[in-house]
C-alpha atoms as a PDB file:
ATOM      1  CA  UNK A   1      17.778  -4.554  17.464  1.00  0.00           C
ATOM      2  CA  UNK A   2      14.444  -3.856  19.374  1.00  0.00           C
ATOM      3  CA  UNK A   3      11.191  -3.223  17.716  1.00  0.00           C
ATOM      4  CA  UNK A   4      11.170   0.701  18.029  1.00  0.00           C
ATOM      5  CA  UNK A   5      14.809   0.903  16.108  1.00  0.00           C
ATOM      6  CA  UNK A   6      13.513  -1.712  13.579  1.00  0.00           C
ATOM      7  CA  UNK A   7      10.683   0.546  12.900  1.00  0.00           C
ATOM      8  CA  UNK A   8      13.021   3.985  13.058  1.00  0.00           C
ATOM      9  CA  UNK A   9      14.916   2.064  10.542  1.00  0.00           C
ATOM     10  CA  UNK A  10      12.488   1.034   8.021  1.00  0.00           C
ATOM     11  CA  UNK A  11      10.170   3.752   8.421  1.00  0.00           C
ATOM     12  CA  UNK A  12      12.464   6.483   9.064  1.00  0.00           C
ATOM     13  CA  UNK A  13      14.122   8.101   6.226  1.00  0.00           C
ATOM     14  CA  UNK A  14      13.098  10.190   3.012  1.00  0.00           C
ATOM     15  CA  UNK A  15      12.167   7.446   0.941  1.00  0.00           C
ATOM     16  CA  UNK A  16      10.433   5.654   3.633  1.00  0.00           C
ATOM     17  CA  UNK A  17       8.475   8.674   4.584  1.00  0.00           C
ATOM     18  CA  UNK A  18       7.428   9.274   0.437  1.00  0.00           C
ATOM     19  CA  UNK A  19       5.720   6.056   0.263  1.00  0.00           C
ATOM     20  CA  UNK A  20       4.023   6.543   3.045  1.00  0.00           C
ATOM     21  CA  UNK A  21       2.974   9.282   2.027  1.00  0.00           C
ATOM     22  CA  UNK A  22       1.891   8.357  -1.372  1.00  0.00           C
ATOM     23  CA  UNK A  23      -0.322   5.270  -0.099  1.00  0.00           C
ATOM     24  CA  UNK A  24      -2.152   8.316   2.080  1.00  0.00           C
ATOM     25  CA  UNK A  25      -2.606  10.302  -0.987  1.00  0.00           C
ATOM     26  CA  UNK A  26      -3.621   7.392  -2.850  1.00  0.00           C
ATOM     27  CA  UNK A  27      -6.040   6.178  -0.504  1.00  0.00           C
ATOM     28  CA  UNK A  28      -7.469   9.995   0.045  1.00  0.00           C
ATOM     29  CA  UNK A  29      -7.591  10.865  -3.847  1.00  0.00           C
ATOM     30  CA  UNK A  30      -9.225   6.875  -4.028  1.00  0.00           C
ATOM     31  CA  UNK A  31     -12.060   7.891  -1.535  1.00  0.00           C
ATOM     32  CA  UNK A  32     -12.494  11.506  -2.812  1.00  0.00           C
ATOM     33  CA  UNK A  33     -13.517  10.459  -5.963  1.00  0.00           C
ATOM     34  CA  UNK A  34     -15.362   7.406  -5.416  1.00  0.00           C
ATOM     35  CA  UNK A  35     -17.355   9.085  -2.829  1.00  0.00           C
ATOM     36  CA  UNK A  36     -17.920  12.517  -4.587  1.00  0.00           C
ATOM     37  CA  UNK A  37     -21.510  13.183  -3.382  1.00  0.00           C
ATOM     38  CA  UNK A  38     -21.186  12.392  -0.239  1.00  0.00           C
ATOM     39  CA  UNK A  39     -19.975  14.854   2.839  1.00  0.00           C
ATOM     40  CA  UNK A  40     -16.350  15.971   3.408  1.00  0.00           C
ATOM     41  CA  UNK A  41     -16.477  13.152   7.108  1.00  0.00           C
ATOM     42  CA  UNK A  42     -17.655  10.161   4.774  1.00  0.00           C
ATOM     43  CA  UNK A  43     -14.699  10.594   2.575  1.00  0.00           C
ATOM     44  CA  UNK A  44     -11.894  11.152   5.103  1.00  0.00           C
ATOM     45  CA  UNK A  45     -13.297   7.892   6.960  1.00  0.00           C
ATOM     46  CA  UNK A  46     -13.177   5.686   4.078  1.00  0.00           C
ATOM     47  CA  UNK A  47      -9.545   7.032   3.245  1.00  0.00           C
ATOM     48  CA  UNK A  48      -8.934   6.420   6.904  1.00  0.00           C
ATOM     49  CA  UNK A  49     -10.329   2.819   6.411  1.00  0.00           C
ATOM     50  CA  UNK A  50      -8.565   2.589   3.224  1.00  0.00           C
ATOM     51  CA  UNK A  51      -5.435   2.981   5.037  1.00  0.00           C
ATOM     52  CA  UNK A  52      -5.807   1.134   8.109  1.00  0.00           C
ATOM     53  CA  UNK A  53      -6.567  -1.824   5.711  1.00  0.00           C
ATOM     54  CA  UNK A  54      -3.101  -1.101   4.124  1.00  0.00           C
ATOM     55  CA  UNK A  55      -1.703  -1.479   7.576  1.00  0.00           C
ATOM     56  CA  UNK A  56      -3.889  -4.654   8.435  1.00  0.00           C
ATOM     57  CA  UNK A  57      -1.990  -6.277   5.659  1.00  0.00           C
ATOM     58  CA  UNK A  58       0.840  -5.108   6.644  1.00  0.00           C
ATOM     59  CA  UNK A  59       0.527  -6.919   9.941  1.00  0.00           C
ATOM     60  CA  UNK A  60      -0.409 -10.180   8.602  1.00  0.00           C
ATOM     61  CA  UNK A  61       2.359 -10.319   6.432  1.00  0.00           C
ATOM     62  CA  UNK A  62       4.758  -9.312   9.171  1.00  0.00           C
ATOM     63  CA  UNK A  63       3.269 -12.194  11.027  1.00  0.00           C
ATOM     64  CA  UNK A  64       3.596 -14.614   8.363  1.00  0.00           C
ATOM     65  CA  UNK A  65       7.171 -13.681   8.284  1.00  0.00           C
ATOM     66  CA  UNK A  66       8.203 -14.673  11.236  1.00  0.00           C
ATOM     67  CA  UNK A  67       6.237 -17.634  10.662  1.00  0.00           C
ATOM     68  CA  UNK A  68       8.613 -18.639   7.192  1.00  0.00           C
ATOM     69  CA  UNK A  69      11.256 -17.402   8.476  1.00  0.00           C
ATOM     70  CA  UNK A  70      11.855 -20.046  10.898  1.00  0.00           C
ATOM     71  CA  UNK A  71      12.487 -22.508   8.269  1.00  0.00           C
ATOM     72  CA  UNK A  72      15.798 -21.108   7.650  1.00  0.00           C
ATOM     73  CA  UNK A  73      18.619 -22.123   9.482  1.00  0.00           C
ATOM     74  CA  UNK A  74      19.293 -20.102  12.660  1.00  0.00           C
ATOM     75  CA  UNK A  75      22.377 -18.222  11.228  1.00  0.00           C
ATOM     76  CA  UNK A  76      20.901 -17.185   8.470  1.00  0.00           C
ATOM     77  CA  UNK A  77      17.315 -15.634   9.518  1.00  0.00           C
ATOM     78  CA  UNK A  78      16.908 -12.163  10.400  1.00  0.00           C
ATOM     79  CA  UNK A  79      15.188 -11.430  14.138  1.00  0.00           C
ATOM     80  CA  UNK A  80      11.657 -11.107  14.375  1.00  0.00           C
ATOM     81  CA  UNK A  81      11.178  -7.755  14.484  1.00  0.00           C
ATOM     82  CA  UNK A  82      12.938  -7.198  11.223  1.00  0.00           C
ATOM     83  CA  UNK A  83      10.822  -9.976   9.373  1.00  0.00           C
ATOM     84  CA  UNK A  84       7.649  -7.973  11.107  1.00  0.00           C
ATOM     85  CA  UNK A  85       8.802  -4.365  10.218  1.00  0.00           C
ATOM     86  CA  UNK A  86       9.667  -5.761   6.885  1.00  0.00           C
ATOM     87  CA  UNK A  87       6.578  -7.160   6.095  1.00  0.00           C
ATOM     88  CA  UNK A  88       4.694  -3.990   7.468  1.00  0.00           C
ATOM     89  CA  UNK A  89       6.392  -2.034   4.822  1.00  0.00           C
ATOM     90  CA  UNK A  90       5.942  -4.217   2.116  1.00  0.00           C
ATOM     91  CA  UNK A  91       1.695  -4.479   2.838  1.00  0.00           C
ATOM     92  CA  UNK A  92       1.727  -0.606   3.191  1.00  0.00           C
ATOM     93  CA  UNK A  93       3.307  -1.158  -0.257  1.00  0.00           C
ATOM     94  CA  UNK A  94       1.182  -3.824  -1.830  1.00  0.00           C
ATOM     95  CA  UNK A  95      -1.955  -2.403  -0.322  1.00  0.00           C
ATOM     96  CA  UNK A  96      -1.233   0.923  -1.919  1.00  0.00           C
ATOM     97  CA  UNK A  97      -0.462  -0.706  -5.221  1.00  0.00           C
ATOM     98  CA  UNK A  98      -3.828  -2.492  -5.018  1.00  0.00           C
ATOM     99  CA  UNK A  99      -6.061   0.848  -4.212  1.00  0.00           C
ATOM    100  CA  UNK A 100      -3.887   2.651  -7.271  1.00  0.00           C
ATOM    101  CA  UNK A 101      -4.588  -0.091  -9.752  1.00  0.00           C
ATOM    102  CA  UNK A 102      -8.336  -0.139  -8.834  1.00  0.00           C
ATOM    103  CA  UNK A 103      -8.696   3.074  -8.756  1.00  0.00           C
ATOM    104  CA  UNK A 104      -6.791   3.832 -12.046  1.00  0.00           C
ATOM    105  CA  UNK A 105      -9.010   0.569 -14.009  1.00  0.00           C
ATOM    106  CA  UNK A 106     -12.821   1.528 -12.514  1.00  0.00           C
ATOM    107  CA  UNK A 107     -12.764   5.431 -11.236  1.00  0.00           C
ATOM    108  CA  UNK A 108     -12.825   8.076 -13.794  1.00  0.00           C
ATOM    109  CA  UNK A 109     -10.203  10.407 -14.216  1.00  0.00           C
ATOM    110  CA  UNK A 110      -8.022   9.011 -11.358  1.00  0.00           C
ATOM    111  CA  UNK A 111      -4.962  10.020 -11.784  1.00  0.00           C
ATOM    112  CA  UNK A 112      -6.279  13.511 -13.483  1.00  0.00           C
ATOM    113  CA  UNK A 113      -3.957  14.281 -16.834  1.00  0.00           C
ATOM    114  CA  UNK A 114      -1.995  11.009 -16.841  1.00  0.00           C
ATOM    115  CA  UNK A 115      -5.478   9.443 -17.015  1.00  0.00           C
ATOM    116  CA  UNK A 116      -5.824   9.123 -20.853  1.00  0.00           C
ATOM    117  CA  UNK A 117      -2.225   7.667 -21.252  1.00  0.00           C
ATOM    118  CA  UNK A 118      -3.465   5.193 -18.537  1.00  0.00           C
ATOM    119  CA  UNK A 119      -6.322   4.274 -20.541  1.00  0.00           C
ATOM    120  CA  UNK A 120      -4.383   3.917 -23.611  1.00  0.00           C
ATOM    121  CA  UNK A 121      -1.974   1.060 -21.917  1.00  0.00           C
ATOM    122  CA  UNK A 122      -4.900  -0.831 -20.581  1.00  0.00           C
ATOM    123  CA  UNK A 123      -6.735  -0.650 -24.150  1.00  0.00           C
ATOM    124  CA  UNK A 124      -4.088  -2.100 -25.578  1.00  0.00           C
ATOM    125  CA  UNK A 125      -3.623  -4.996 -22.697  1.00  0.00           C
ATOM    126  CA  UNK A 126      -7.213  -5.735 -23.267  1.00  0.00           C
ATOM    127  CA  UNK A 127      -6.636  -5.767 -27.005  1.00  0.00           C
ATOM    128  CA  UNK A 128      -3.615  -8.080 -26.487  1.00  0.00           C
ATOM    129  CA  UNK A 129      -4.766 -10.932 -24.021  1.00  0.00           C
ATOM    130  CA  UNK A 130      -8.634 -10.557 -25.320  1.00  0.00           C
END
């Protein structure tokens, strides 16, 4: 396959389309609240940097698997542009993951009435490994 119908095929779909979608709400609801006083511009920048960081690891984890992936034997590696679409998704992924879990440990009310059943969970991981 070429690159455009590896990314049609990882990036296209319902599901596909959700998480993007929730790493751009993540990264929006992130900036909103850590940058409450400041104007609407300043916030929807730092979401857009937010995200584009997201993407950034995206793209150096699609790079570094094409680099592993020539380790394998030739019949068993998938092309390049799989390994890079694949490791696009999953930085989009893991960067999302990252801004939620910061953003849910030092912002208040983050994730608005799930918050306190949030705060609960880490209290009692603190209590556990402290």
């Amino acid at each position: 396959m070429n690159m455009e119908s590896e990314f049609k095929a990882k990036f296209g779909g319902f599901w596909n389309s959700l998480i993007i979608l929730l790493v751009i709400i993540i990264c929006l609801r992130f900036s909103s609240i850590a940058l409450a006083d400041e104007a609407l511009g300043a916030r929807l920048l730092c979401s857009v940097h937010l995200f584009l960081g997201c993407l950034a690891a995206g793209i150096v984890l699609g790079i570094l698997r094409i680099f592993l992936s020539f380790s394998n034997d030739t019949y068993t590696r998938a092309p390049a542009s799989a390994n890079f679409t694949t490791g696009i998704r999953y930085g989009l992924v893991a960067g999302g993951l990252l801004i939620l879990l910061v953003g849910m440990m030092q912002l208040e009310n983050f994730l608005g009435p799930f918050q306190p059943v949030i705060d609960a969970l880490f209290g009692k991981l603190y209590a556990l490994f402290g």
